[in-house]
C-alpha atoms as a PDB file:
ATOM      1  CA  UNK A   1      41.983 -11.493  48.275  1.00  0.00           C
ATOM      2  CA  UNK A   2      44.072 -13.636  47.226  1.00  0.00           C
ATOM      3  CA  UNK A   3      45.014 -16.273  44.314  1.00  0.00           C
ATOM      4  CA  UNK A   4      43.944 -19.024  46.267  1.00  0.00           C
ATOM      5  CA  UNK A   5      40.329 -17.574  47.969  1.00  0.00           C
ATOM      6  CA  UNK A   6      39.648 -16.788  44.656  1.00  0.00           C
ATOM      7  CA  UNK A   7      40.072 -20.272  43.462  1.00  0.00           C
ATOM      8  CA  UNK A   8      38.362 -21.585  46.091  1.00  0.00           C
ATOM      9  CA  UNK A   9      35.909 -18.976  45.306  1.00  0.00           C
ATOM     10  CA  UNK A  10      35.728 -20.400  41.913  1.00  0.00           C
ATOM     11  CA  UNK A  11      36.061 -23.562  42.642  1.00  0.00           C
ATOM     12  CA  UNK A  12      32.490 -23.457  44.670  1.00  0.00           C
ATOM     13  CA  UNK A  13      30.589 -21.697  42.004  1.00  0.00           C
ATOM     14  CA  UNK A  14      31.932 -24.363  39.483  1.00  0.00           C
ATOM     15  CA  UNK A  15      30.578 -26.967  41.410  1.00  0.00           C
ATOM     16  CA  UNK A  16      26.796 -25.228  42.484  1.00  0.00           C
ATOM     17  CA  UNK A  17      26.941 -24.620  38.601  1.00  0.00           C
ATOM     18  CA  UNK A  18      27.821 -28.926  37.883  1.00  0.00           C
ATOM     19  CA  UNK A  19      25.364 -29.675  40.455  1.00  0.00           C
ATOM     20  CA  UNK A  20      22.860 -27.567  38.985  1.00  0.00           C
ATOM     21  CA  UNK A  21      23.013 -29.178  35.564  1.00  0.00           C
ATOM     22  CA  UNK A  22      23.615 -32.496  36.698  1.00  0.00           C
ATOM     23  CA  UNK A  23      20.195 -31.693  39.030  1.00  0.00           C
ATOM     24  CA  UNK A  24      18.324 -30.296  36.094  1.00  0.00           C
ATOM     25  CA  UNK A  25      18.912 -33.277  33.671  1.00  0.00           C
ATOM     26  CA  UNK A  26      17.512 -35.621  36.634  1.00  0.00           C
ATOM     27  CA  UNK A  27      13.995 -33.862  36.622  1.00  0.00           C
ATOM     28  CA  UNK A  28      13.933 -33.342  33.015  1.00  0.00           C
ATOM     29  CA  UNK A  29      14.620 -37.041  32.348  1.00  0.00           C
ATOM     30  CA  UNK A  30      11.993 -38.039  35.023  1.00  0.00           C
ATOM     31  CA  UNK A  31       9.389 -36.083  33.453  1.00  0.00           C
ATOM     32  CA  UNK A  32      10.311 -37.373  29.985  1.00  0.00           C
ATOM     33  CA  UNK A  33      10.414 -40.652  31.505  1.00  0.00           C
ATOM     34  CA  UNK A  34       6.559 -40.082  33.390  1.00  0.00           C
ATOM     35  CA  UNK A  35       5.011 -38.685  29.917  1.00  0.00           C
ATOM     36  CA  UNK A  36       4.463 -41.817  28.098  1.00  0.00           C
ATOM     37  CA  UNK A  37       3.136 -43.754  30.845  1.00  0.00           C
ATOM     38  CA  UNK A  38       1.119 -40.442  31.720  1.00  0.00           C
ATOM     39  CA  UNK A  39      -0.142 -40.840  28.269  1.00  0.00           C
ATOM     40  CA  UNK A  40      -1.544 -44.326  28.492  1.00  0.00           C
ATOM     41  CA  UNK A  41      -2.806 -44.401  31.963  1.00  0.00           C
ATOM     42  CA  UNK A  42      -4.708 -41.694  30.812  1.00  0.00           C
ATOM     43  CA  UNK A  43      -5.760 -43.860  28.041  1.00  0.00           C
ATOM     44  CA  UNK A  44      -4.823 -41.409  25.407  1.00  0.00           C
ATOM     45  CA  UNK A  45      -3.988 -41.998  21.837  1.00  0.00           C
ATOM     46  CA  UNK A  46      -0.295 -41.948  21.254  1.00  0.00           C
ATOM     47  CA  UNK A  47      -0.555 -38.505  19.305  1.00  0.00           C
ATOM     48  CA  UNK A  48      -1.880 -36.753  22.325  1.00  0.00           C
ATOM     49  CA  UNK A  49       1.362 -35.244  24.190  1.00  0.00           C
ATOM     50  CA  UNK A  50       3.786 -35.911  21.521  1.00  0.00           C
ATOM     51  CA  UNK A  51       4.790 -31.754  21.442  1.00  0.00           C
ATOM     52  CA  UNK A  52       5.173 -32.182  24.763  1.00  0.00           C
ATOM     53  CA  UNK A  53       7.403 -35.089  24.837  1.00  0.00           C
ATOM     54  CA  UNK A  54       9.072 -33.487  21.874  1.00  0.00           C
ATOM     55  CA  UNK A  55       9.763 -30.170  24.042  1.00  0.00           C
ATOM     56  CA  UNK A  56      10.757 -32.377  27.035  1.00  0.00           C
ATOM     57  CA  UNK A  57      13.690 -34.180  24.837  1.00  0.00           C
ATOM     58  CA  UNK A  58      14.922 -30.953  23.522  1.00  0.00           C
ATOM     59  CA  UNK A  59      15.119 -30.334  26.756  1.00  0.00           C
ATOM     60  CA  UNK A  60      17.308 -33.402  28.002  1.00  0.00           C
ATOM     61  CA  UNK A  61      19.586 -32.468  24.604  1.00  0.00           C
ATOM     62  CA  UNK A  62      20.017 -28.377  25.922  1.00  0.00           C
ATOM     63  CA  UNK A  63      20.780 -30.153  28.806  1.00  0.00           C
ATOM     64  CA  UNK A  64      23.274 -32.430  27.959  1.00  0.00           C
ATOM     65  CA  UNK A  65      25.224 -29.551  26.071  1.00  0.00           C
ATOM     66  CA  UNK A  66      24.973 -27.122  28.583  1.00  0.00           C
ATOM     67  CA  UNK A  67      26.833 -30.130  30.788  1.00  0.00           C
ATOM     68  CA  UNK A  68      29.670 -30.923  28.109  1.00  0.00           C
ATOM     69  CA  UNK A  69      30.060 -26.914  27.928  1.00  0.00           C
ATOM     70  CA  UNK A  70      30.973 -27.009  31.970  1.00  0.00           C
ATOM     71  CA  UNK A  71      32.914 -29.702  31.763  1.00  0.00           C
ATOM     72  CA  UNK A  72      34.742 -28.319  29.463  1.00  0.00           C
ATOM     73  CA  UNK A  73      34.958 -24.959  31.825  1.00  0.00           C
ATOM     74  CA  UNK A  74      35.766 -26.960  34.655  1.00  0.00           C
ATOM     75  CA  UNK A  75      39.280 -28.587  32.630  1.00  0.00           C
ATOM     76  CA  UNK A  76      39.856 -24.953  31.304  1.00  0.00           C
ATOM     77  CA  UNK A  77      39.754 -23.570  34.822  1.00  0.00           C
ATOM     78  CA  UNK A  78      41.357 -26.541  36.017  1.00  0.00           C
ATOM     79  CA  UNK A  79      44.376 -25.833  33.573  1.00  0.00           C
ATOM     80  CA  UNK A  80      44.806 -22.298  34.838  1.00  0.00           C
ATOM     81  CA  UNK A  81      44.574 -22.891  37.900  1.00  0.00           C
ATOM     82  CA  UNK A  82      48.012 -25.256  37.876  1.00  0.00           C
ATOM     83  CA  UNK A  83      49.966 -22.577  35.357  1.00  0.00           C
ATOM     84  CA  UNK A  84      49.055 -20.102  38.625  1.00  0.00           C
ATOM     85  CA  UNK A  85      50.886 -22.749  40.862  1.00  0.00           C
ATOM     86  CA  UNK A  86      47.666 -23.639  43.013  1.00  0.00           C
ATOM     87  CA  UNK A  87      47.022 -27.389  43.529  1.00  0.00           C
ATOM     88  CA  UNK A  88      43.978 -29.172  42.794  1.00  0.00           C
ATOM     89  CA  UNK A  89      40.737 -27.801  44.557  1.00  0.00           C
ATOM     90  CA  UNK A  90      38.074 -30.088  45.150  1.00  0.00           C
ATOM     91  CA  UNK A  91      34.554 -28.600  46.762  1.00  0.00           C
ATOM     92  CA  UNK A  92      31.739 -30.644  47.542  1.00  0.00           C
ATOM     93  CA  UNK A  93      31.516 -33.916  48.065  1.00  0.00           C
ATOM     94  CA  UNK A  94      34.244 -35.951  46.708  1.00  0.00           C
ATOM     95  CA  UNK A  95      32.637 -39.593  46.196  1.00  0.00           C
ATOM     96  CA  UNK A  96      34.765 -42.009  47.260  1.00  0.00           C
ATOM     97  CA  UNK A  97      34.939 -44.619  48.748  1.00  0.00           C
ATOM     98  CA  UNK A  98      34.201 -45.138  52.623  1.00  0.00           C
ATOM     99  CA  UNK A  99      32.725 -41.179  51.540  1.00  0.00           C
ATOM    100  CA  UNK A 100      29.299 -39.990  53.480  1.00  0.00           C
ATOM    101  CA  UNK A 101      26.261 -39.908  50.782  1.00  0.00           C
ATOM    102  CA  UNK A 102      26.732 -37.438  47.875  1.00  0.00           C
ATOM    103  CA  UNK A 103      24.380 -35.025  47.264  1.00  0.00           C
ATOM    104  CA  UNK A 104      21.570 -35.969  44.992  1.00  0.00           C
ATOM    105  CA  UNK A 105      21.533 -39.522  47.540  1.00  0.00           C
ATOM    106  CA  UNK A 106      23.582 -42.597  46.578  1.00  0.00           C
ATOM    107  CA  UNK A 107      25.712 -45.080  48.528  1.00  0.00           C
ATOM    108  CA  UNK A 108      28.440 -43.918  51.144  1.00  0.00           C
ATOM    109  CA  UNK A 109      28.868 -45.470  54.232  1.00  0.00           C
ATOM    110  CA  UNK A 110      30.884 -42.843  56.273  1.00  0.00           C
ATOM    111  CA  UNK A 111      31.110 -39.027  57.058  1.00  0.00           C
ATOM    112  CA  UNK A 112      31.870 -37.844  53.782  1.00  0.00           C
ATOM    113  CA  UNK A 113      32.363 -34.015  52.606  1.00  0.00           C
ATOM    114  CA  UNK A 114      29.629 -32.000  52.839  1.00  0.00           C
ATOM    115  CA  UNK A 115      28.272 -29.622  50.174  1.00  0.00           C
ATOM    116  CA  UNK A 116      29.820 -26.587  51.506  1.00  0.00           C
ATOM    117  CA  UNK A 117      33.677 -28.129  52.710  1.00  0.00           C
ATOM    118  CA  UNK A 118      36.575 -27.406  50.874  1.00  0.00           C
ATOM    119  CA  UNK A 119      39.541 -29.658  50.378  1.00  0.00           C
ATOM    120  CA  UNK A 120      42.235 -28.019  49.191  1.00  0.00           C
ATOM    121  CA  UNK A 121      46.241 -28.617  48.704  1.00  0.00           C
ATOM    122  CA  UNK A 122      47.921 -25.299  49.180  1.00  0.00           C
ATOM    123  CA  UNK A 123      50.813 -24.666  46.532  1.00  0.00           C
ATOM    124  CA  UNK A 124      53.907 -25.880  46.116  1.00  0.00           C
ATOM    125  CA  UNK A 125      56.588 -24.172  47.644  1.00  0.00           C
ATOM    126  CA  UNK A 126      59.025 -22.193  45.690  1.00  0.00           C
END
């Protein structure tokens, strides 16, 4: 294997990781989002559910760390990966413009990357 597959490798898991994050915080913020109207469609006093919408916004906070901490991966691996000599990999969809719809939905309005393509730059020759 070598510097580059693993990269790519890398590169792949990086992004399910992102993705998975970015996916989590969109559930979490919808149900955080449902509970108060949840609470007074039910006709329930204000008290009722507060633990849970508590829990629910500790939640959206682990969350929102747990995304700064991959970011922060993702520049660190980002770094090596250029002191190595490999150019920038991109996996996933790249949204851009005239780019198919990212995952998750959005705009687009062309065939963009799909989840599982690579782009890649190969390294600089010596």
């Amino acid at each position: 294997m070598n510097r580059l597959s693993v990269g790519e490798a890398l590169a792949a898991r990086l992004y399910a990781a992102e993705s998975a994050i970015d996916q989590a915080l969109i559930e979490t913020a919808t149900l955080a989002a449902a509970l108060p109207a949840a609470r007074a469609n039910a006709w329930l006093s204000a008290v009722t559910g507060q633990n849970a919408f508590a829990g629910t916004a500790g939640a959206i906070s682990a969350l929102s760390d747990a995304r700064a901490h991959i970011v922060q991966t993702h520049k660190t691996l980002t770094a090596v990966a250029r002191k190595l000599g490999l150019d920038t990999l991109a996996v996933g969809p790249v949204d851009k413009p005239g780019d198919g719809e990212p995952i998750g939905g959005g705009g687009g309005d062309g065939d963009g990357a799909g989840p599982d393509m690579v782009n890649k730059s190969l390294p600089l020759a010596s």
